[in-house]
PDB file of N, CA and C in Angstrom:
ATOM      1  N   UNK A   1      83.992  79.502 155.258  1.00  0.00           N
ATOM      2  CA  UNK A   1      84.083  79.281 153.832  1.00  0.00           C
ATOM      3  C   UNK A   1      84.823  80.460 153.215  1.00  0.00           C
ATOM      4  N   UNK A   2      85.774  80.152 152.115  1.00  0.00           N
ATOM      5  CA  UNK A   2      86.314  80.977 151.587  1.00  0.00           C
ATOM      6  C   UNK A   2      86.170  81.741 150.157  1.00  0.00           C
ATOM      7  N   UNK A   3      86.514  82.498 149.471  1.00  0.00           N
ATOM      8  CA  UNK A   3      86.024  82.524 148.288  1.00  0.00           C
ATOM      9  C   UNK A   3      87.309  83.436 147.422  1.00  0.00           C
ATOM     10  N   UNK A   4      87.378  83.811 145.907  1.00  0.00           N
ATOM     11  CA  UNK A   4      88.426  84.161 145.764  1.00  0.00           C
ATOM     12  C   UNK A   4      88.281  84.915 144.439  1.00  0.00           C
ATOM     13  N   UNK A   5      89.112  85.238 143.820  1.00  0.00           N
ATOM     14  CA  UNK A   5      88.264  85.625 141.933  1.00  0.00           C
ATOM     15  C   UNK A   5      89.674  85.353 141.251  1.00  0.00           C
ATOM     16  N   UNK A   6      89.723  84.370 140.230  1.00  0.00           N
ATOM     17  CA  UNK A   6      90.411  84.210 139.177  1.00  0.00           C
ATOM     18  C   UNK A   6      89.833  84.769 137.561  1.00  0.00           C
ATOM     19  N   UNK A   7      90.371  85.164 136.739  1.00  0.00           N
ATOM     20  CA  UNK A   7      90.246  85.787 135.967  1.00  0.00           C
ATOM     21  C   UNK A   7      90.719  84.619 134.673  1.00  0.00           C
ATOM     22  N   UNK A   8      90.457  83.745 133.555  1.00  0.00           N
ATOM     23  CA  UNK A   8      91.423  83.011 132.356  1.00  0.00           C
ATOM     24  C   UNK A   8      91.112  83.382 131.128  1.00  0.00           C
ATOM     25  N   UNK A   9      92.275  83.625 130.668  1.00  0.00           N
ATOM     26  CA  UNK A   9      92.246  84.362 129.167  1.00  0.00           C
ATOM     27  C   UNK A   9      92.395  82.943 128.210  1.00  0.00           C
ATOM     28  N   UNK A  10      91.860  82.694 127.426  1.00  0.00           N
ATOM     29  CA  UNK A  10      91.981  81.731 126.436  1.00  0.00           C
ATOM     30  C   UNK A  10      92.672  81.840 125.041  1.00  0.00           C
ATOM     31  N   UNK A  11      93.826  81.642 124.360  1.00  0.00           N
ATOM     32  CA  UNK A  11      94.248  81.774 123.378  1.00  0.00           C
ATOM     33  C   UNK A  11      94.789  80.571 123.049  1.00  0.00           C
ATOM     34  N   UNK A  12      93.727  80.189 122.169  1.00  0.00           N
ATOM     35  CA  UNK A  12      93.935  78.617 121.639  1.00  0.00           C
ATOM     36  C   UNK A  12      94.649  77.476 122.839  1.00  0.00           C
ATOM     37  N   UNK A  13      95.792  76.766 122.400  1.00  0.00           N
ATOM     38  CA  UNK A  13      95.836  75.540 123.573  1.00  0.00           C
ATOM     39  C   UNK A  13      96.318  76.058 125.123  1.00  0.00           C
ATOM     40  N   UNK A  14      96.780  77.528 125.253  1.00  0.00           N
ATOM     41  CA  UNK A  14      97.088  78.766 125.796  1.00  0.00           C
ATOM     42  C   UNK A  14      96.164  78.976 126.978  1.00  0.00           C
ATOM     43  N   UNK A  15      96.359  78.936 128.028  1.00  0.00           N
ATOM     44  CA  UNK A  15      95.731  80.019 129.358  1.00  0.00           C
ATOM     45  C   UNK A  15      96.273  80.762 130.441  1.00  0.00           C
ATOM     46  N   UNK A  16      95.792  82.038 130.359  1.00  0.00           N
ATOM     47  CA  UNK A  16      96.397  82.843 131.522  1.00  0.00           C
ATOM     48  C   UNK A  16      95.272  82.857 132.385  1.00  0.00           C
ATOM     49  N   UNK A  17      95.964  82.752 133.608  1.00  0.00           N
ATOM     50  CA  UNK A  17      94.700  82.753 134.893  1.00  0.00           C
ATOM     51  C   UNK A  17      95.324  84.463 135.560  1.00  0.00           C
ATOM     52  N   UNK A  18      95.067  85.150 135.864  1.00  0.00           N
ATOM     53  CA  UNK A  18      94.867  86.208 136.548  1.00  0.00           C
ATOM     54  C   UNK A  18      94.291  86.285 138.189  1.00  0.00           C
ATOM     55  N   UNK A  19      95.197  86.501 138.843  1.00  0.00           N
ATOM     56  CA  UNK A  19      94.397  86.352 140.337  1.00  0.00           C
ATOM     57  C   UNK A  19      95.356  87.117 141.192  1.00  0.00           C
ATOM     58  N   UNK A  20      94.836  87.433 142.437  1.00  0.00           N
ATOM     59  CA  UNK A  20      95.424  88.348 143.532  1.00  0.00           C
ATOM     60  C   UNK A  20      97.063  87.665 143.556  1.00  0.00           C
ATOM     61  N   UNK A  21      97.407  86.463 143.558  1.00  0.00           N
ATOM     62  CA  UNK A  21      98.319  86.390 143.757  1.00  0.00           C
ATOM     63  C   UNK A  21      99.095  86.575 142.918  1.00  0.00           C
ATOM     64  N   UNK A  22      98.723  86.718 142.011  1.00  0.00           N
ATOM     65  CA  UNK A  22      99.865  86.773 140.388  1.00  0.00           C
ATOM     66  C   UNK A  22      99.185  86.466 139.001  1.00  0.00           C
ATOM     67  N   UNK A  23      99.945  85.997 138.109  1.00  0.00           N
ATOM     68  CA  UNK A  23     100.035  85.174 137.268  1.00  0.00           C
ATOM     69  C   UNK A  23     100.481  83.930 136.917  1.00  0.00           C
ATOM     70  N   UNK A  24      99.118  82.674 136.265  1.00  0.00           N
ATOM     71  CA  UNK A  24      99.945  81.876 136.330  1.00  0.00           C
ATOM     72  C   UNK A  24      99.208  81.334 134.659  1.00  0.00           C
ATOM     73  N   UNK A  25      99.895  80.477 134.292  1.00  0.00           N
ATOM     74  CA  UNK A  25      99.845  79.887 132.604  1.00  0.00           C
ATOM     75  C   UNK A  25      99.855  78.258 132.471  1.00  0.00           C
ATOM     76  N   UNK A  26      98.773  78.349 131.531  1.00  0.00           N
ATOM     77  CA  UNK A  26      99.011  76.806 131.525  1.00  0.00           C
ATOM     78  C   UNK A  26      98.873  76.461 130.182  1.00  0.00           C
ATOM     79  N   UNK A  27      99.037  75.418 129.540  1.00  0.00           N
ATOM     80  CA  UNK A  27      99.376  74.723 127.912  1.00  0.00           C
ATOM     81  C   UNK A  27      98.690  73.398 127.878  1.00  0.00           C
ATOM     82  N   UNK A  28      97.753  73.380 127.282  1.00  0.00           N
ATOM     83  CA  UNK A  28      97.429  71.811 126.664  1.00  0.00           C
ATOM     84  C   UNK A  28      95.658  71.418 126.312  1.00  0.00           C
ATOM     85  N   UNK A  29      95.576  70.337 126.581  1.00  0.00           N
ATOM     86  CA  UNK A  29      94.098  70.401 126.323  1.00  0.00           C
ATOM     87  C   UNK A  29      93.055  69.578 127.090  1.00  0.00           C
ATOM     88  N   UNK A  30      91.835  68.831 126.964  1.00  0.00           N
ATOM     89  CA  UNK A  30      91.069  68.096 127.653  1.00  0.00           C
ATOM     90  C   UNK A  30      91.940  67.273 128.438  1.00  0.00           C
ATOM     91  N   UNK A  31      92.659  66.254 127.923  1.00  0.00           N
ATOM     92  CA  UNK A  31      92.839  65.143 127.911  1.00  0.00           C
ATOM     93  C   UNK A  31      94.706  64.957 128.698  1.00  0.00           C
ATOM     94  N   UNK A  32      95.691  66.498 128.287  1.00  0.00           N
ATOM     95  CA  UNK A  32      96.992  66.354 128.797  1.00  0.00           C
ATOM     96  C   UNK A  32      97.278  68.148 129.031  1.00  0.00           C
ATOM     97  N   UNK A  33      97.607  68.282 130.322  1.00  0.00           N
ATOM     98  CA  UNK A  33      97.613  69.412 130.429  1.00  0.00           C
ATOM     99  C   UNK A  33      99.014  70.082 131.411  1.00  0.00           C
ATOM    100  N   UNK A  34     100.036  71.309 131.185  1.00  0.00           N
ATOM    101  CA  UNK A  34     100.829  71.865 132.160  1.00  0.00           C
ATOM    102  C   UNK A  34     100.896  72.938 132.739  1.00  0.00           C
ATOM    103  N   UNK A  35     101.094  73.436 133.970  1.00  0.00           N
ATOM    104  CA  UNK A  35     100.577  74.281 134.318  1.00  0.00           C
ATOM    105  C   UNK A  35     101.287  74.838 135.152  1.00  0.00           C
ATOM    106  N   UNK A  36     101.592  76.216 135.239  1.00  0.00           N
ATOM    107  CA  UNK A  36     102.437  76.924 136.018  1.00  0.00           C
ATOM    108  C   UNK A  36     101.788  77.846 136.996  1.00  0.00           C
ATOM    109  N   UNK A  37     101.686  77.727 138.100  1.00  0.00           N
ATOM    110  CA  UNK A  37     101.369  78.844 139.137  1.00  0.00           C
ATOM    111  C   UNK A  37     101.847  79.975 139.421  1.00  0.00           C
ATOM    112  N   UNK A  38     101.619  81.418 139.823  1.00  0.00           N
ATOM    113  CA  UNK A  38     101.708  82.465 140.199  1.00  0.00           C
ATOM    114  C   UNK A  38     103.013  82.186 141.285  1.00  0.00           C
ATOM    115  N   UNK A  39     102.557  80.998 142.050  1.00  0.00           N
ATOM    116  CA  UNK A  39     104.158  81.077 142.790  1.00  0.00           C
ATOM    117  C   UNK A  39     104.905  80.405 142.767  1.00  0.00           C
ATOM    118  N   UNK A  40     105.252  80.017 141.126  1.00  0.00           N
ATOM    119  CA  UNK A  40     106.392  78.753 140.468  1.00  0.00           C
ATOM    120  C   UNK A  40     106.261  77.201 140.352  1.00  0.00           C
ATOM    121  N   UNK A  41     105.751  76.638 141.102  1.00  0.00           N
ATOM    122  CA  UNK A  41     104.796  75.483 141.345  1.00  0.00           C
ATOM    123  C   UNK A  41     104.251  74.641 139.490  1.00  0.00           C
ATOM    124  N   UNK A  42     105.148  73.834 139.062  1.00  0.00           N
ATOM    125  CA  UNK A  42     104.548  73.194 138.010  1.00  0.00           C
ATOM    126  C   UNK A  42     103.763  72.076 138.078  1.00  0.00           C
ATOM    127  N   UNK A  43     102.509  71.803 137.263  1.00  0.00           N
ATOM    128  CA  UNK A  43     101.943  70.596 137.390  1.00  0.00           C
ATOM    129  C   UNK A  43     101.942  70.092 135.879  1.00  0.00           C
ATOM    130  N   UNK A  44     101.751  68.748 136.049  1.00  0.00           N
ATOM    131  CA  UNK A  44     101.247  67.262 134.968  1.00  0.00           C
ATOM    132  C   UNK A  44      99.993  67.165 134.992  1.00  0.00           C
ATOM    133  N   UNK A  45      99.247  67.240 134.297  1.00  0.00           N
ATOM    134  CA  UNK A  45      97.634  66.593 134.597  1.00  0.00           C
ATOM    135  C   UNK A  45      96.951  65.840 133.245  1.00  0.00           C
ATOM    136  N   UNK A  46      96.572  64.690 133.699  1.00  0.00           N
ATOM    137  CA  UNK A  46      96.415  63.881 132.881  1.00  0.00           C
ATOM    138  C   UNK A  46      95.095  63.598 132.954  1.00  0.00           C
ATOM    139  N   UNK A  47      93.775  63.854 132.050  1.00  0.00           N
ATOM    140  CA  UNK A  47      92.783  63.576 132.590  1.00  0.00           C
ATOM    141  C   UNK A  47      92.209  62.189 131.936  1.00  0.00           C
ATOM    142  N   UNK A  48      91.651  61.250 132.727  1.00  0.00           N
ATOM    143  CA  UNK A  48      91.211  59.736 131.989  1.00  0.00           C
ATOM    144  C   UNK A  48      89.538  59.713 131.210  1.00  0.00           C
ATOM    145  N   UNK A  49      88.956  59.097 130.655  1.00  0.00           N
ATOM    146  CA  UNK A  49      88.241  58.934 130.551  1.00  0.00           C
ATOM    147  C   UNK A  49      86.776  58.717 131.258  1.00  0.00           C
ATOM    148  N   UNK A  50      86.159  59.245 131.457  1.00  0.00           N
ATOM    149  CA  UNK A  50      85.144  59.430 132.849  1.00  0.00           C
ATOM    150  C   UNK A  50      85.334  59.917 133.972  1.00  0.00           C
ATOM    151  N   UNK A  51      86.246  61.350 133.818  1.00  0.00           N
ATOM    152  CA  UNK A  51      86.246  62.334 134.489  1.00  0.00           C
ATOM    153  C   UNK A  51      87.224  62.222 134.889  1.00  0.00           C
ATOM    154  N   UNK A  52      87.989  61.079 135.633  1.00  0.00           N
ATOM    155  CA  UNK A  52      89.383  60.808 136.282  1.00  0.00           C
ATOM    156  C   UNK A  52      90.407  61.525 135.887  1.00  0.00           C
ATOM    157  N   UNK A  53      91.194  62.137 137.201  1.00  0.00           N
ATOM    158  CA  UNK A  53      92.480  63.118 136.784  1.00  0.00           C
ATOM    159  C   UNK A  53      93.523  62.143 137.483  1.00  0.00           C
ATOM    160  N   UNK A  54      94.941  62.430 137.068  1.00  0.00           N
ATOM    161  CA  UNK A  54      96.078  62.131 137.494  1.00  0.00           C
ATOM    162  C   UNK A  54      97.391  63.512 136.928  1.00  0.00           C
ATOM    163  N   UNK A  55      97.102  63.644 138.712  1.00  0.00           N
ATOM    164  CA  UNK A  55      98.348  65.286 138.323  1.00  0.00           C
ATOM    165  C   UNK A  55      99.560  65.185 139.105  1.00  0.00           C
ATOM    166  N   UNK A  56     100.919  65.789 138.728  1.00  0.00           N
ATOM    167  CA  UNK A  56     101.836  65.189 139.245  1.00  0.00           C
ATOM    168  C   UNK A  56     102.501  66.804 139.467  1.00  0.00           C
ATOM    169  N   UNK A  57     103.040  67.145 140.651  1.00  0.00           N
ATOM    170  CA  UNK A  57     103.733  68.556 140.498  1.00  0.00           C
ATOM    171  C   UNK A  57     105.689  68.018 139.981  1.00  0.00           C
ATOM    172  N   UNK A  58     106.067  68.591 139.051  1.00  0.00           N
ATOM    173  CA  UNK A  58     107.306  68.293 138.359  1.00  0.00           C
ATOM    174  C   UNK A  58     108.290  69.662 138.898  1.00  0.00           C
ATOM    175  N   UNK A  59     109.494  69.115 138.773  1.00  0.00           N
ATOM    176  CA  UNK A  59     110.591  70.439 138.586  1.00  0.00           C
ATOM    177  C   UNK A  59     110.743  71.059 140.406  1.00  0.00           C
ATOM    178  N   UNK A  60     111.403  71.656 140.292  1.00  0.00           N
ATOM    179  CA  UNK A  60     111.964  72.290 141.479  1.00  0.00           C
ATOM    180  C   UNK A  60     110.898  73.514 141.721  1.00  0.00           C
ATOM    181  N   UNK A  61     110.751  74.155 142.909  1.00  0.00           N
ATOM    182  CA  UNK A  61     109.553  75.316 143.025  1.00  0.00           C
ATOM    183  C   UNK A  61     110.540  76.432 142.679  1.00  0.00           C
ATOM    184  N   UNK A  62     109.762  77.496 142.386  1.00  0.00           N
ATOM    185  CA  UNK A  62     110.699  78.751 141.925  1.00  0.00           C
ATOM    186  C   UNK A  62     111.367  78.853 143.313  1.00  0.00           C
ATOM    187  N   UNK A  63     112.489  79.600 142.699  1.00  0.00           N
ATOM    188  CA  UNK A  63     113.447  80.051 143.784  1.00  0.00           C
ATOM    189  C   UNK A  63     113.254  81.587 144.273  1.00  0.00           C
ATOM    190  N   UNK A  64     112.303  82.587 143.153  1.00  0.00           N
ATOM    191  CA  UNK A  64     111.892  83.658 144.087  1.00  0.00           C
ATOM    192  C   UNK A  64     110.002  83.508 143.681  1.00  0.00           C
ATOM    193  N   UNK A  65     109.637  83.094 144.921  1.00  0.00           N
ATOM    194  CA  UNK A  65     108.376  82.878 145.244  1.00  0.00           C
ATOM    195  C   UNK A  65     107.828  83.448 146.891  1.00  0.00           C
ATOM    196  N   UNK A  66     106.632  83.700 146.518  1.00  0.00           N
ATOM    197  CA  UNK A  66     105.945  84.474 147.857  1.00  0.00           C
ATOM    198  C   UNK A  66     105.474  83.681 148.758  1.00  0.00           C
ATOM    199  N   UNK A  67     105.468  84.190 150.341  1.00  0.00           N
ATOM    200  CA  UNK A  67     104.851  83.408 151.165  1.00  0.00           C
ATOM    201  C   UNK A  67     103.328  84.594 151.905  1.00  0.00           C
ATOM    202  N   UNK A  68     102.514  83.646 151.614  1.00  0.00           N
ATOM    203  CA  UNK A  68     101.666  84.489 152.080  1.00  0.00           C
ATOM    204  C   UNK A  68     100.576  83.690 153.245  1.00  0.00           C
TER     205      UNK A  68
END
């Protein structure tokens, strides 16, 4: 089992996540959300009514990103 520590700052529809690997940011709210990873990686996430998600990764991956 693994375990890890993320850190999210909240500023209104605004989040920074903080974690060993970087920084990453995301924009939106309950219901429609986007989200950028520490290693370029964008997502769609759409959440439905009774918990149901639908997330889609969009866009090309960064072009300087880490392999770890």
């Amino acid at each position: 089992m693994g375990w890890g520590y993320r850190k999210s700052i909240k500023i209104g529809p605004f989040r920074v996540d903080l974690s060993p690997r970087g920084v990453g940011h995301s924009f939106g709210n309950r219901r429609f959300n986007i989200t950028r990873t520490p290693d370029g990686r964008k997502y769609v996430t759409v959440t439905l009514p009774g918990g149901f998600h639908v997330g889609k990764a969009i866009g090309k991956r960064s072009r300087y990103h880490h392999h770890y």
